[in-house]
C-alpha atoms as a PDB file:
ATOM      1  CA  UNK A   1     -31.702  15.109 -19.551  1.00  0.00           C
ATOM      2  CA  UNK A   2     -28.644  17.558 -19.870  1.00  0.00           C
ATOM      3  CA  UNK A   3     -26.371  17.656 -22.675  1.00  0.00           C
ATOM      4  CA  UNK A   4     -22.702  17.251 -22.171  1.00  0.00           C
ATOM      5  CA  UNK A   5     -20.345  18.453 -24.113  1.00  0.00           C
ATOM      6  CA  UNK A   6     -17.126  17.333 -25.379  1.00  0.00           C
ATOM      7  CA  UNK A   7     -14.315  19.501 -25.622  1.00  0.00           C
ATOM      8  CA  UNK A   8     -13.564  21.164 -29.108  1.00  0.00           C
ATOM      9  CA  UNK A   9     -10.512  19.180 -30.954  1.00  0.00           C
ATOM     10  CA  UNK A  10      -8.158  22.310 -30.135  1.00  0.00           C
ATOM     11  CA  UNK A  11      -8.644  22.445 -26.813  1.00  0.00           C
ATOM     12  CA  UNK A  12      -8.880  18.378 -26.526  1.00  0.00           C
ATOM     13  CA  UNK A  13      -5.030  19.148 -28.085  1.00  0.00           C
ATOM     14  CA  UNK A  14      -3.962  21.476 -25.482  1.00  0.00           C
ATOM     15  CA  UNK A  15      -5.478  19.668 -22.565  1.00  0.00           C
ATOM     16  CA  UNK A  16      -3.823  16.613 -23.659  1.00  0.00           C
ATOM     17  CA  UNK A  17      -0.481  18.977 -24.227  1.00  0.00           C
ATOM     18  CA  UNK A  18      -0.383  19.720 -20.771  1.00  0.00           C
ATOM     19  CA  UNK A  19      -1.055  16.429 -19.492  1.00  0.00           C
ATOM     20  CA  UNK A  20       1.989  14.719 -21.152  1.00  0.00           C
ATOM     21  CA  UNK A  21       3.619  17.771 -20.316  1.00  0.00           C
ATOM     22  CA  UNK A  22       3.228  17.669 -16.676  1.00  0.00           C
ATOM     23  CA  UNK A  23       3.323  14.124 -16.462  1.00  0.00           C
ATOM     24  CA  UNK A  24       0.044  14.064 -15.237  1.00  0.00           C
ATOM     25  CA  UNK A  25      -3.016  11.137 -16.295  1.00  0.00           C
ATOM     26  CA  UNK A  26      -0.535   9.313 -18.412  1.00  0.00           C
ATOM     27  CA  UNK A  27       2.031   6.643 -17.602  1.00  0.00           C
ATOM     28  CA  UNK A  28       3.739   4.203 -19.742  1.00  0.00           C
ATOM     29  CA  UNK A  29       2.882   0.845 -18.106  1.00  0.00           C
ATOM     30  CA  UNK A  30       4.114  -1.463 -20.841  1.00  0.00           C
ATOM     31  CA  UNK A  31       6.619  -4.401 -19.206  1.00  0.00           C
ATOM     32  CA  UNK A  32       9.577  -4.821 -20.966  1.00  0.00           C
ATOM     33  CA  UNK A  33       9.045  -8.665 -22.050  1.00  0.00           C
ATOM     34  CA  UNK A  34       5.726  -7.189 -23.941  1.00  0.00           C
ATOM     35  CA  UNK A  35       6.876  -4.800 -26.338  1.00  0.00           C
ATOM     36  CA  UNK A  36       7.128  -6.470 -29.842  1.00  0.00           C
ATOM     37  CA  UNK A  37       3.771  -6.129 -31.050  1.00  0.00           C
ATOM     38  CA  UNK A  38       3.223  -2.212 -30.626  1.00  0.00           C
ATOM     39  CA  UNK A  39       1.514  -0.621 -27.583  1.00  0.00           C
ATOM     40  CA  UNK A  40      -2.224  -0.345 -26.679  1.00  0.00           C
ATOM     41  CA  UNK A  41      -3.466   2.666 -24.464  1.00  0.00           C
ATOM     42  CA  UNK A  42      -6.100   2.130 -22.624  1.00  0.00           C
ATOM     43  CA  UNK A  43      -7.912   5.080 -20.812  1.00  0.00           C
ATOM     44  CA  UNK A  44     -10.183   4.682 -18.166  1.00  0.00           C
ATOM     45  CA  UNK A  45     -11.182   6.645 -14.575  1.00  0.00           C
ATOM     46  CA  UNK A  46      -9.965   6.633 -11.446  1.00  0.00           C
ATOM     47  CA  UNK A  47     -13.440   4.321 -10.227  1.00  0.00           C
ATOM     48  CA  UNK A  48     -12.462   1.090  -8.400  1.00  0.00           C
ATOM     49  CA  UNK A  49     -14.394  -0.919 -11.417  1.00  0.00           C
ATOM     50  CA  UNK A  50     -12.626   0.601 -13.816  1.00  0.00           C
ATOM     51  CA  UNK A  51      -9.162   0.649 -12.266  1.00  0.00           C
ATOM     52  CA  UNK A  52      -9.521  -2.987 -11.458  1.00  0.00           C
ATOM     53  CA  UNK A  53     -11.178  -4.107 -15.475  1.00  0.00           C
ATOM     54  CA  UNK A  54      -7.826  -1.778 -16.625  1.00  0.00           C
ATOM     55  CA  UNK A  55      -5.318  -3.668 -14.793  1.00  0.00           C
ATOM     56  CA  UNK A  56      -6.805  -6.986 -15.791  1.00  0.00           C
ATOM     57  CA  UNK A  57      -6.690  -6.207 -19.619  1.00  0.00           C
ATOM     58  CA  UNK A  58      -3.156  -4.996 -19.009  1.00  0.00           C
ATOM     59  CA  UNK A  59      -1.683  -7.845 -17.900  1.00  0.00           C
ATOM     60  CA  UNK A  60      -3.840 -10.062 -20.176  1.00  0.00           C
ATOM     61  CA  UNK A  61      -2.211  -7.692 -23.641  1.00  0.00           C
ATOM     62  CA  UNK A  62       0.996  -7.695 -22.000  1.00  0.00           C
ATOM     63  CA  UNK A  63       0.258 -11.875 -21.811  1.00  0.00           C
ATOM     64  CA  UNK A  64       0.208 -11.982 -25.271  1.00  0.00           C
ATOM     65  CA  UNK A  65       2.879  -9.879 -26.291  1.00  0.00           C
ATOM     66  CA  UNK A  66       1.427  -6.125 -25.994  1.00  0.00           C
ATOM     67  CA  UNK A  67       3.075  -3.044 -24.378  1.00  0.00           C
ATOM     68  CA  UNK A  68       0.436  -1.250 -22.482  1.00  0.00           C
ATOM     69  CA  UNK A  69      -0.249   2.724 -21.268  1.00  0.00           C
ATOM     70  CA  UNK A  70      -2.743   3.605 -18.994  1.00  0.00           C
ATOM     71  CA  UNK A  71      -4.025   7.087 -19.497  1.00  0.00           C
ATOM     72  CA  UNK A  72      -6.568   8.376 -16.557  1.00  0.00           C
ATOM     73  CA  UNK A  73      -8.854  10.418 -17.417  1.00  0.00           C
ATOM     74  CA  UNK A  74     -12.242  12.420 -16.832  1.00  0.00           C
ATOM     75  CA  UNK A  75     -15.662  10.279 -18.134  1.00  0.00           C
ATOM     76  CA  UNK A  76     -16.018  13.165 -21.107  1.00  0.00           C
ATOM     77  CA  UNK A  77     -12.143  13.002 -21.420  1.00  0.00           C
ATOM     78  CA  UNK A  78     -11.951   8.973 -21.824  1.00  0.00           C
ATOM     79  CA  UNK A  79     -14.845   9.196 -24.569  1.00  0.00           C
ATOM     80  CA  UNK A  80     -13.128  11.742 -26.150  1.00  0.00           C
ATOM     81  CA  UNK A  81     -10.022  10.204 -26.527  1.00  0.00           C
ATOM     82  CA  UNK A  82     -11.338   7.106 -28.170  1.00  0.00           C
ATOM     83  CA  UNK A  83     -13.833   9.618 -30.541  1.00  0.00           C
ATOM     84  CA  UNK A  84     -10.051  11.317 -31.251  1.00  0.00           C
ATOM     85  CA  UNK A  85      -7.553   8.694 -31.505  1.00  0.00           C
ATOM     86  CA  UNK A  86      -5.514   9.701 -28.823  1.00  0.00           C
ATOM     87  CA  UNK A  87      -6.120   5.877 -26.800  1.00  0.00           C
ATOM     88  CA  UNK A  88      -7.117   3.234 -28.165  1.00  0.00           C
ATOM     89  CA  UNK A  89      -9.666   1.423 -25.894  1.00  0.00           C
ATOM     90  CA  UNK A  90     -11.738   1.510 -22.984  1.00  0.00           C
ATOM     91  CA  UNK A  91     -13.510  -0.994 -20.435  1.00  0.00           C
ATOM     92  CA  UNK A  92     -15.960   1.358 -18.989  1.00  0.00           C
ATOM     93  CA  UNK A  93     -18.669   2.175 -21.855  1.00  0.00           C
ATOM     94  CA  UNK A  94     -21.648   2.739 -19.112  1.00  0.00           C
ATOM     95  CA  UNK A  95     -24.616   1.900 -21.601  1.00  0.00           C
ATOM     96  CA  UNK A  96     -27.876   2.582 -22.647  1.00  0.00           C
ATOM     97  CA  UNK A  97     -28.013   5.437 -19.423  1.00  0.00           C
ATOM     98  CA  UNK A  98     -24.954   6.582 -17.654  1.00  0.00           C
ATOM     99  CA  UNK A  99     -22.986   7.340 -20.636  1.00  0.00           C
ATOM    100  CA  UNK A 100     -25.852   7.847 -23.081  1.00  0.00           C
ATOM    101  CA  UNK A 101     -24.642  11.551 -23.871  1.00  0.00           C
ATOM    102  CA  UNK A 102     -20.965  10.682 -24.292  1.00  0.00           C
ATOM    103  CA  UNK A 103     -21.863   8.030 -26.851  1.00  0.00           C
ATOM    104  CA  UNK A 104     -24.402  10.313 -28.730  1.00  0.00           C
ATOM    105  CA  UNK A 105     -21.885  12.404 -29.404  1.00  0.00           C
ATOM    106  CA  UNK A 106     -19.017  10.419 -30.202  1.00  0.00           C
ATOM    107  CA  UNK A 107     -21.096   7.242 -31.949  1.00  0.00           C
ATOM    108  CA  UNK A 108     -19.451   8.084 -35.604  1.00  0.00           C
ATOM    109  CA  UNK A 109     -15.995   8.276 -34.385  1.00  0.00           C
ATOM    110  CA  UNK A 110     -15.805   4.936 -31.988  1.00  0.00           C
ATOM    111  CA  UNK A 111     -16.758   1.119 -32.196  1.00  0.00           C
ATOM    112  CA  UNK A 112     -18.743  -0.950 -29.433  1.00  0.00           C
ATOM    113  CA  UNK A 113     -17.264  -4.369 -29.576  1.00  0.00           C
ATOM    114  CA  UNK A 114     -20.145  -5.209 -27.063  1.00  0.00           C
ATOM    115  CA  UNK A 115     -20.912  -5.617 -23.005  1.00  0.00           C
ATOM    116  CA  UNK A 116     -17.973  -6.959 -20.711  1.00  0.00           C
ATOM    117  CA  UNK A 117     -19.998  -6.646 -17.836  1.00  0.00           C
ATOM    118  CA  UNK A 118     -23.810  -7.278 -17.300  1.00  0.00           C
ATOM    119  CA  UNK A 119     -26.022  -6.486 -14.308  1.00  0.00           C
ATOM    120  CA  UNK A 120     -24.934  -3.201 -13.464  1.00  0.00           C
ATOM    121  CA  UNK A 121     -27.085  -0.827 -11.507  1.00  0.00           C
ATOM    122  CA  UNK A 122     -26.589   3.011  -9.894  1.00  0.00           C
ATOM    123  CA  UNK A 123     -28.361   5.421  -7.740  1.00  0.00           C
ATOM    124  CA  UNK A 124     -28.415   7.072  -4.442  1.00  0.00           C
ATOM    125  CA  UNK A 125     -26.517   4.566  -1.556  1.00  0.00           C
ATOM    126  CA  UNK A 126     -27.563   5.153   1.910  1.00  0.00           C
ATOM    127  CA  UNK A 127     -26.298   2.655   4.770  1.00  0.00           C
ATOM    128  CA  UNK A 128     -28.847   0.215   5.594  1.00  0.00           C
ATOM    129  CA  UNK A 129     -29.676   1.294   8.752  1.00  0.00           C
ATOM    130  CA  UNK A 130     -31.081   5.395   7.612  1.00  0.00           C
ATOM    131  CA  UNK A 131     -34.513   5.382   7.620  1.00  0.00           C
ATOM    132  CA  UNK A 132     -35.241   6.428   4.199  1.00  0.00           C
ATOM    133  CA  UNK A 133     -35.812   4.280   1.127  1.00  0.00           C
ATOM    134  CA  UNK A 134     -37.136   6.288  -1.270  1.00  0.00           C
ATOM    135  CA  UNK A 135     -35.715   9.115  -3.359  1.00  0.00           C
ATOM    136  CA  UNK A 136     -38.953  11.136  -2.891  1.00  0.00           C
ATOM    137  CA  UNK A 137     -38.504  11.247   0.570  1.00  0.00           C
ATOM    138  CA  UNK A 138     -35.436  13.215   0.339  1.00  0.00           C
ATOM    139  CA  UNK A 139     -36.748  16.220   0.617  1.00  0.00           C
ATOM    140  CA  UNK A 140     -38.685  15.916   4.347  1.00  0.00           C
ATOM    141  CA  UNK A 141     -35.281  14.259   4.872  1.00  0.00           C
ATOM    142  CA  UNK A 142     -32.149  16.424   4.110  1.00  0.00           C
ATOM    143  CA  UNK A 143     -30.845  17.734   7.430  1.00  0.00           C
ATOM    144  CA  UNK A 144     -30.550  14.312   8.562  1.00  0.00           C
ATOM    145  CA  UNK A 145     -28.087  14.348   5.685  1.00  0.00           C
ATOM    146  CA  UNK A 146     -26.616  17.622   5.996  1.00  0.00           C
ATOM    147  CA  UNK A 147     -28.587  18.813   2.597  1.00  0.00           C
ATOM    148  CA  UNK A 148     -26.388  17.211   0.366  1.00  0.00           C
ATOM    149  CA  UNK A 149     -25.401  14.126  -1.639  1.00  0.00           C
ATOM    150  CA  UNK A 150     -21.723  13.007  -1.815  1.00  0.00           C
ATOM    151  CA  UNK A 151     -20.840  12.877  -5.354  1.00  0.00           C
ATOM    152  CA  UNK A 152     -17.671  11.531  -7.259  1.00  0.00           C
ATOM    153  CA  UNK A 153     -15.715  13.014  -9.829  1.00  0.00           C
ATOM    154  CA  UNK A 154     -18.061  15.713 -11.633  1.00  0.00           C
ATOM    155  CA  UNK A 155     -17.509  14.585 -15.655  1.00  0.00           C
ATOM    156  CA  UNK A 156     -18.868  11.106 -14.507  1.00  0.00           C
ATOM    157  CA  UNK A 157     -22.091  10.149 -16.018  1.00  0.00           C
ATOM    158  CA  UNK A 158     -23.421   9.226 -13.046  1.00  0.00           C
ATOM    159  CA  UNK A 159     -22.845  13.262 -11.701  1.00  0.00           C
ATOM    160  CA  UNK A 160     -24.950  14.653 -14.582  1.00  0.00           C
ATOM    161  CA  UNK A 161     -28.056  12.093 -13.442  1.00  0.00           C
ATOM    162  CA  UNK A 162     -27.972  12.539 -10.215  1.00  0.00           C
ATOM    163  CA  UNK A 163     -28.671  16.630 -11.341  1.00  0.00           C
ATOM    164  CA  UNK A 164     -31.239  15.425 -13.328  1.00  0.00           C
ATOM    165  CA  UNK A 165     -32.614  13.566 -10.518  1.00  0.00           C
ATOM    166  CA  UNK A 166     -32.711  16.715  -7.881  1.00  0.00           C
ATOM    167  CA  UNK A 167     -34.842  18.571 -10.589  1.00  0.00           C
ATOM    168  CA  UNK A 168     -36.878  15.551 -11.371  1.00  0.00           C
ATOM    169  CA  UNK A 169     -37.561  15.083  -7.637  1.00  0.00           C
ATOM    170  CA  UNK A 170     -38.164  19.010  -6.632  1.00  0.00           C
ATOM    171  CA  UNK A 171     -34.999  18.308  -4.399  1.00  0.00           C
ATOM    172  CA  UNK A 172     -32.640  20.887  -6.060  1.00  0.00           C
ATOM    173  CA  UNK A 173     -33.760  23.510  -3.293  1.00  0.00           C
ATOM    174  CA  UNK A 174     -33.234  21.000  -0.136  1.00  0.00           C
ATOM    175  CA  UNK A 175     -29.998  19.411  -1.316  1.00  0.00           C
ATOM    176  CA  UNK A 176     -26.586  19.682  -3.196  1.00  0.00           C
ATOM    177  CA  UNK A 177     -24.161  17.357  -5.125  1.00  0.00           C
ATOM    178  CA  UNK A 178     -21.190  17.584  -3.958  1.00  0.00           C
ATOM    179  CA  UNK A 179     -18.608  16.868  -6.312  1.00  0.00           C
ATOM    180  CA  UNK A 180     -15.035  14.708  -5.230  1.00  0.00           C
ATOM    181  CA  UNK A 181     -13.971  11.743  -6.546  1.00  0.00           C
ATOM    182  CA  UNK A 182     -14.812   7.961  -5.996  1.00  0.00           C
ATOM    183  CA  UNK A 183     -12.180   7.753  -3.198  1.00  0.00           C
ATOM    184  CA  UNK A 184     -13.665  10.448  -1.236  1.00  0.00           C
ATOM    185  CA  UNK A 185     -17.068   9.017  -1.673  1.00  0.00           C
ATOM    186  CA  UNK A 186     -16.158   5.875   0.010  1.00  0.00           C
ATOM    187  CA  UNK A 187     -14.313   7.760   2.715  1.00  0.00           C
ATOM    188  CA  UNK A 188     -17.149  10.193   3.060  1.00  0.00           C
ATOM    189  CA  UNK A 189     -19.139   6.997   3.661  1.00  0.00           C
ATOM    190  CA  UNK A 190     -17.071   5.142   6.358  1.00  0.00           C
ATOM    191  CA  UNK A 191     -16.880   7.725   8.346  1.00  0.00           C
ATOM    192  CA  UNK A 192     -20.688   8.171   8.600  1.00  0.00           C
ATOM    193  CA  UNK A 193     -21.020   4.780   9.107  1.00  0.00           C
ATOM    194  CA  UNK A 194     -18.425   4.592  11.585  1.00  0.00           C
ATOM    195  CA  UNK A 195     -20.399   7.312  13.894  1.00  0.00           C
ATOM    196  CA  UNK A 196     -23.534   5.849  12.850  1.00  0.00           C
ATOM    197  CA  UNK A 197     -24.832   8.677  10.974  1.00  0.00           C
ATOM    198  CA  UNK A 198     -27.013   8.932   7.600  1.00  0.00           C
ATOM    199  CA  UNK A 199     -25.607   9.892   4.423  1.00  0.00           C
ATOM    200  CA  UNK A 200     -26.681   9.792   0.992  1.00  0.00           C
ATOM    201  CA  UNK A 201     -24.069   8.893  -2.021  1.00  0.00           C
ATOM    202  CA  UNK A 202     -24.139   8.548  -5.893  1.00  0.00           C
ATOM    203  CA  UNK A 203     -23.254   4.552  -5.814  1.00  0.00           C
ATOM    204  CA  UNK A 204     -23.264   1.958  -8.394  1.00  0.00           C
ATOM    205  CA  UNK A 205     -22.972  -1.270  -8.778  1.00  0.00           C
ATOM    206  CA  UNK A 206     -20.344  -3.526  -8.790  1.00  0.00           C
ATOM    207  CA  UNK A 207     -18.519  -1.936  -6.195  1.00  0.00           C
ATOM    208  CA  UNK A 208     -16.697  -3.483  -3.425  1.00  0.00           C
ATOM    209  CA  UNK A 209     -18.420  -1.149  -0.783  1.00  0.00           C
ATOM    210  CA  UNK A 210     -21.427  -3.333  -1.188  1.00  0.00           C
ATOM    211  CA  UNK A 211     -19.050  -6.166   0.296  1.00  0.00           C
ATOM    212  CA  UNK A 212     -17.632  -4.256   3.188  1.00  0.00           C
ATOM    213  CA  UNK A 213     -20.673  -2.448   4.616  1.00  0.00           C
ATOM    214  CA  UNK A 214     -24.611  -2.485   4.890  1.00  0.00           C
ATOM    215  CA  UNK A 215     -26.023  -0.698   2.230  1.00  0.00           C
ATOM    216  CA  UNK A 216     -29.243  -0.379   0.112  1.00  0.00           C
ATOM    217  CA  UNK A 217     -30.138   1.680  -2.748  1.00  0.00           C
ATOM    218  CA  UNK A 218     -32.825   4.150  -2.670  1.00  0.00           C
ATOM    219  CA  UNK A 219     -35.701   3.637  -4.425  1.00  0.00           C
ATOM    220  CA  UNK A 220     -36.235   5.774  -7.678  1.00  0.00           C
ATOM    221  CA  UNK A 221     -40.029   5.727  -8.553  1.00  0.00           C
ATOM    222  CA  UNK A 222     -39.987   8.547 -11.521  1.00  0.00           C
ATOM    223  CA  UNK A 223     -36.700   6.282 -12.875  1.00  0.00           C
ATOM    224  CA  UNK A 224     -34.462   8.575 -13.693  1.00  0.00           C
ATOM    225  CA  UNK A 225     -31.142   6.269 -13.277  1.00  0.00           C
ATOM    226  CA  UNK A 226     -32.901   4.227 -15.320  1.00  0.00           C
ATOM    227  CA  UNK A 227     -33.027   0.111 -15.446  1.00  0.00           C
ATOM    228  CA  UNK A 228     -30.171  -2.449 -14.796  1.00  0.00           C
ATOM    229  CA  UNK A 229     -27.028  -1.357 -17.650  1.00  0.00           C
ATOM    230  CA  UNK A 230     -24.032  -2.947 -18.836  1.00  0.00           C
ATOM    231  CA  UNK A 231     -20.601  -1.902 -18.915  1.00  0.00           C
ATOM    232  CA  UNK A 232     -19.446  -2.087 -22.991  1.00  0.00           C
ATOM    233  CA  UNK A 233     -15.495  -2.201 -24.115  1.00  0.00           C
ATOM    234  CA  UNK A 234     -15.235   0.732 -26.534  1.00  0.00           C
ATOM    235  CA  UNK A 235     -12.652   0.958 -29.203  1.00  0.00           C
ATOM    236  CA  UNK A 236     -10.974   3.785 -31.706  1.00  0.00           C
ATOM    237  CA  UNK A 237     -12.104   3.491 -35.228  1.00  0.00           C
ATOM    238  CA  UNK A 238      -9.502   1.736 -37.340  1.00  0.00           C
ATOM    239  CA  UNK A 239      -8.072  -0.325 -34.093  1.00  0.00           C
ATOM    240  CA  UNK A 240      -9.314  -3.584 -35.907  1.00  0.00           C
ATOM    241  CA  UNK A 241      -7.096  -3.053 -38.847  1.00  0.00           C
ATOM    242  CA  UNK A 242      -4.311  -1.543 -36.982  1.00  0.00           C
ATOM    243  CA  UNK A 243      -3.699  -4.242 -34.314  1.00  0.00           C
ATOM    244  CA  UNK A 244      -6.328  -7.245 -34.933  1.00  0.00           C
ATOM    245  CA  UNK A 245      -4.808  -9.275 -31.816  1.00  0.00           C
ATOM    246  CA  UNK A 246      -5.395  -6.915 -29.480  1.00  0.00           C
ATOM    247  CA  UNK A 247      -8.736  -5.446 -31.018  1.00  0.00           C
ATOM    248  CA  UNK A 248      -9.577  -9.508 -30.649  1.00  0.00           C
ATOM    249  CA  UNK A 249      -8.823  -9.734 -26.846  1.00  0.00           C
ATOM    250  CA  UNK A 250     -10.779  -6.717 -26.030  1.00  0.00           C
ATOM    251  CA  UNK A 251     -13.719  -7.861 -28.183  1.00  0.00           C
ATOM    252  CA  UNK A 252     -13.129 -11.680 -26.151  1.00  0.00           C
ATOM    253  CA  UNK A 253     -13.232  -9.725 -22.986  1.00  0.00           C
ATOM    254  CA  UNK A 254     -15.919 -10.950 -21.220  1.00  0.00           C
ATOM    255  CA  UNK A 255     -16.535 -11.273 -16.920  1.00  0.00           C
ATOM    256  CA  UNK A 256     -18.927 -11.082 -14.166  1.00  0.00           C
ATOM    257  CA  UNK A 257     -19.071  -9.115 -11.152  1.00  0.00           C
ATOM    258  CA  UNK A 258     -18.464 -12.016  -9.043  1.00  0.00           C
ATOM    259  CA  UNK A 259     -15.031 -11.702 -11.040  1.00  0.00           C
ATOM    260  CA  UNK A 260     -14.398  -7.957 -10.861  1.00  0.00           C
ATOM    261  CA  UNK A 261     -15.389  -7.625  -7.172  1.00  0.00           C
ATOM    262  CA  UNK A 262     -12.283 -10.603  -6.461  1.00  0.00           C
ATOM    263  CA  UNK A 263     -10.138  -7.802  -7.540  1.00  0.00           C
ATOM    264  CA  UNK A 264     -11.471  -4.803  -6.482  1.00  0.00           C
ATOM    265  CA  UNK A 265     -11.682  -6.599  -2.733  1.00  0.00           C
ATOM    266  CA  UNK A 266      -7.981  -7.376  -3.292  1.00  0.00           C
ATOM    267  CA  UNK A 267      -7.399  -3.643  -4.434  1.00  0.00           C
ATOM    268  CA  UNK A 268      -9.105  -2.738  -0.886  1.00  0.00           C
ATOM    269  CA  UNK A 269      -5.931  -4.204   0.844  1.00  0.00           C
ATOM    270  CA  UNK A 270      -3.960  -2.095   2.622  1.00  0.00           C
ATOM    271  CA  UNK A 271      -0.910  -0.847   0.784  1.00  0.00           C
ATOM    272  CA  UNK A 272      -1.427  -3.490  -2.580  1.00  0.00           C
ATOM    273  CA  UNK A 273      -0.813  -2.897  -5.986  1.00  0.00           C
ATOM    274  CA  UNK A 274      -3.873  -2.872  -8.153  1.00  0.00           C
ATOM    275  CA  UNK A 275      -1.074  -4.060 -11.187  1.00  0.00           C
ATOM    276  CA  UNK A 276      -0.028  -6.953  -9.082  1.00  0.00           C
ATOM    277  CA  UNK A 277      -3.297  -7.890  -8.226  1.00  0.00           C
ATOM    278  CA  UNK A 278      -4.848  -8.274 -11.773  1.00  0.00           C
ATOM    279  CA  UNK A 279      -1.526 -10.454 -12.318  1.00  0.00           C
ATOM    280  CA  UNK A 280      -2.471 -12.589  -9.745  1.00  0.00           C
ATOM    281  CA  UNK A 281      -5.930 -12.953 -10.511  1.00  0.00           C
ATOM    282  CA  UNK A 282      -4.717 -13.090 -14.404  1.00  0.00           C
ATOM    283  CA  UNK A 283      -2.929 -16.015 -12.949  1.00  0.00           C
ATOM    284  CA  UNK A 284      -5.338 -17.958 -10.890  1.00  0.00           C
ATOM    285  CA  UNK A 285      -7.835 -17.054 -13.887  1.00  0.00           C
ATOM    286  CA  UNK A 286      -5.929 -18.343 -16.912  1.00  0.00           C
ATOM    287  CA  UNK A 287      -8.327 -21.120 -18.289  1.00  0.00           C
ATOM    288  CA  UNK A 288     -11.279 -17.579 -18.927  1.00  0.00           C
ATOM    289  CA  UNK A 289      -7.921 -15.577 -20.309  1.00  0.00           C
ATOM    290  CA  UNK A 290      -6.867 -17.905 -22.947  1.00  0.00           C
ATOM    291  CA  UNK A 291     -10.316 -17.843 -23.642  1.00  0.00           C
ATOM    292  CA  UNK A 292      -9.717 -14.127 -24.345  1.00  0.00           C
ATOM    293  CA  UNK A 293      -6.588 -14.382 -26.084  1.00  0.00           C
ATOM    294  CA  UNK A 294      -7.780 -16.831 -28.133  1.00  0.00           C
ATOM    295  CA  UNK A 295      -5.404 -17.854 -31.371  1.00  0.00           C
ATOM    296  CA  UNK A 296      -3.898 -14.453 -30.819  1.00  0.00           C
ATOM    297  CA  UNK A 297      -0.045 -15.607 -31.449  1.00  0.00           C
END
């Protein structure tokens, strides 16, 4: 497995510098009715689960009386700015595999108030018509895939596997991951799909993609991905003591995928709002959110 490492604290500083400097990765998404009880940042990634968990959790803080920021973020950049203080939560802890290297390294500095999400799975995606269904047939394969493997962004956890799994396999001579984000993965795949052609992507599951089109994973014999993983809320150190309401709602935070898929399918719609959407569903869904708030006053 490869080791990933998380920027040093100086340049985690000037990174984050820039950011706020240029605007970029952070936005102040608190509404003005929620502003008495302090302000919760919450950093995640630009992958449809995660933007759709984010936007839920919003609206539910801002529900009970919370400000919210959103702060986007690379996978090693989200970890690290729980491990540093710099946000205060995340939805999208990919545990024991995907993100087994962030938490390694950041363990002592950050709390796991548990899974949100259970029954996740990723691998290689191919549309359900390509004749291949194993990994290890990749190799005798690649030109009908154009030797490569469309990839997301390239600090997600899934990335560094997915190398693991070309040298695993013997496939880092026949194929490349290329790197993009989760946006271009999905757009790499409709078009393939709309000419009828095979194509191989880094996929996991939920994801809404699974809804729209025909897919199957590929088989992984030598199981490198690993087994079926849950997606854990993790928190900065001291959060509990700082703001117990909120640390209490994001340790209630509980769904399925059958939930999260509603609103990453209403995400999907041309020209919505993924903030408007989670209020909606916050509002269809409010018997499982006060559940979540709890006694939270």
């Amino acid at each position: 497995m490869k080791t990933i490492t998380i920027m040093s604290s100086t340049l985690r500083t000037t990174t984050l510098t820039l950011a706020l400097g240029l605007g970029v990765g952070l936005g102040t998404m608190g509404s003005a009715y929620a502003q008495d009880k302090g302000s919760v940042t919450l950093a995640y990634v630009e992958w449809s689960s995660t933007v759709a968990s984010t936007n839920v959790m919003r609206a539910v803080l801002e529900q009970a009386g919370y400000g919210v920021e959103m702060s986007s973020l690379s996978g090693a950049s989200m970890w690290q700015a729980i491990a540093y203080g710099d946000a205060d939560a995340t939805l999208a802890g990919w545990l024991p595999t995907t993100h087994k290297d962030y938490y390694a390294q950041t363990k002592d500095k950050v709390v796991d108030t548990g899974v949100n999400l259970d029954g996740t799975k990723l691998g290689l995606v191919v549309p359900g018509y390509t004749d291949i269904d194993s990994i290890d047939q990749l190799g005798d394969k690649a030109d009908s895939i154009d030797g490569e493997i469309i990839g997301i962004d390239p600090g997600a956890g899934i990335m560094a596997l997915t190398e693991d799994v070309l040298d695993e396999y013997g496939l880092d001579r026949d194929l490349r991951l290329r790197t993009g984000s989760g946006a271009t993965m999905t757009a790499a795949l409709k078009a393939a799909i709309q000419n009828e052609e095979n194509i191989a992507v880094t996929g996991w599951t939920p994801h809404w993609m699974f809804a729209r089109w025909d897919l199957k994973y590929l088989d992984d014999p030598k199981s490198v991905y690993g087994g079926a993983e849950q997606i854990h809320t993790i928190v900065r150190q001291g959060l509990k003591d700082d703001m117990p309401g909120a640390y209490q709602i994001l340790d209630n935070f509980e769904w399925t995928a059958e939930d999260m898929g509603e609103v990453m399918m209403m995400n999907q719609e041309e020209g919505s709002d993924p903030y408007e959407n989670a209020k909606k569903w916050v509002e269809d869904h409010q018997d499982m959110v006060d559940e979540w708030i709890g006694d939270v006053s």
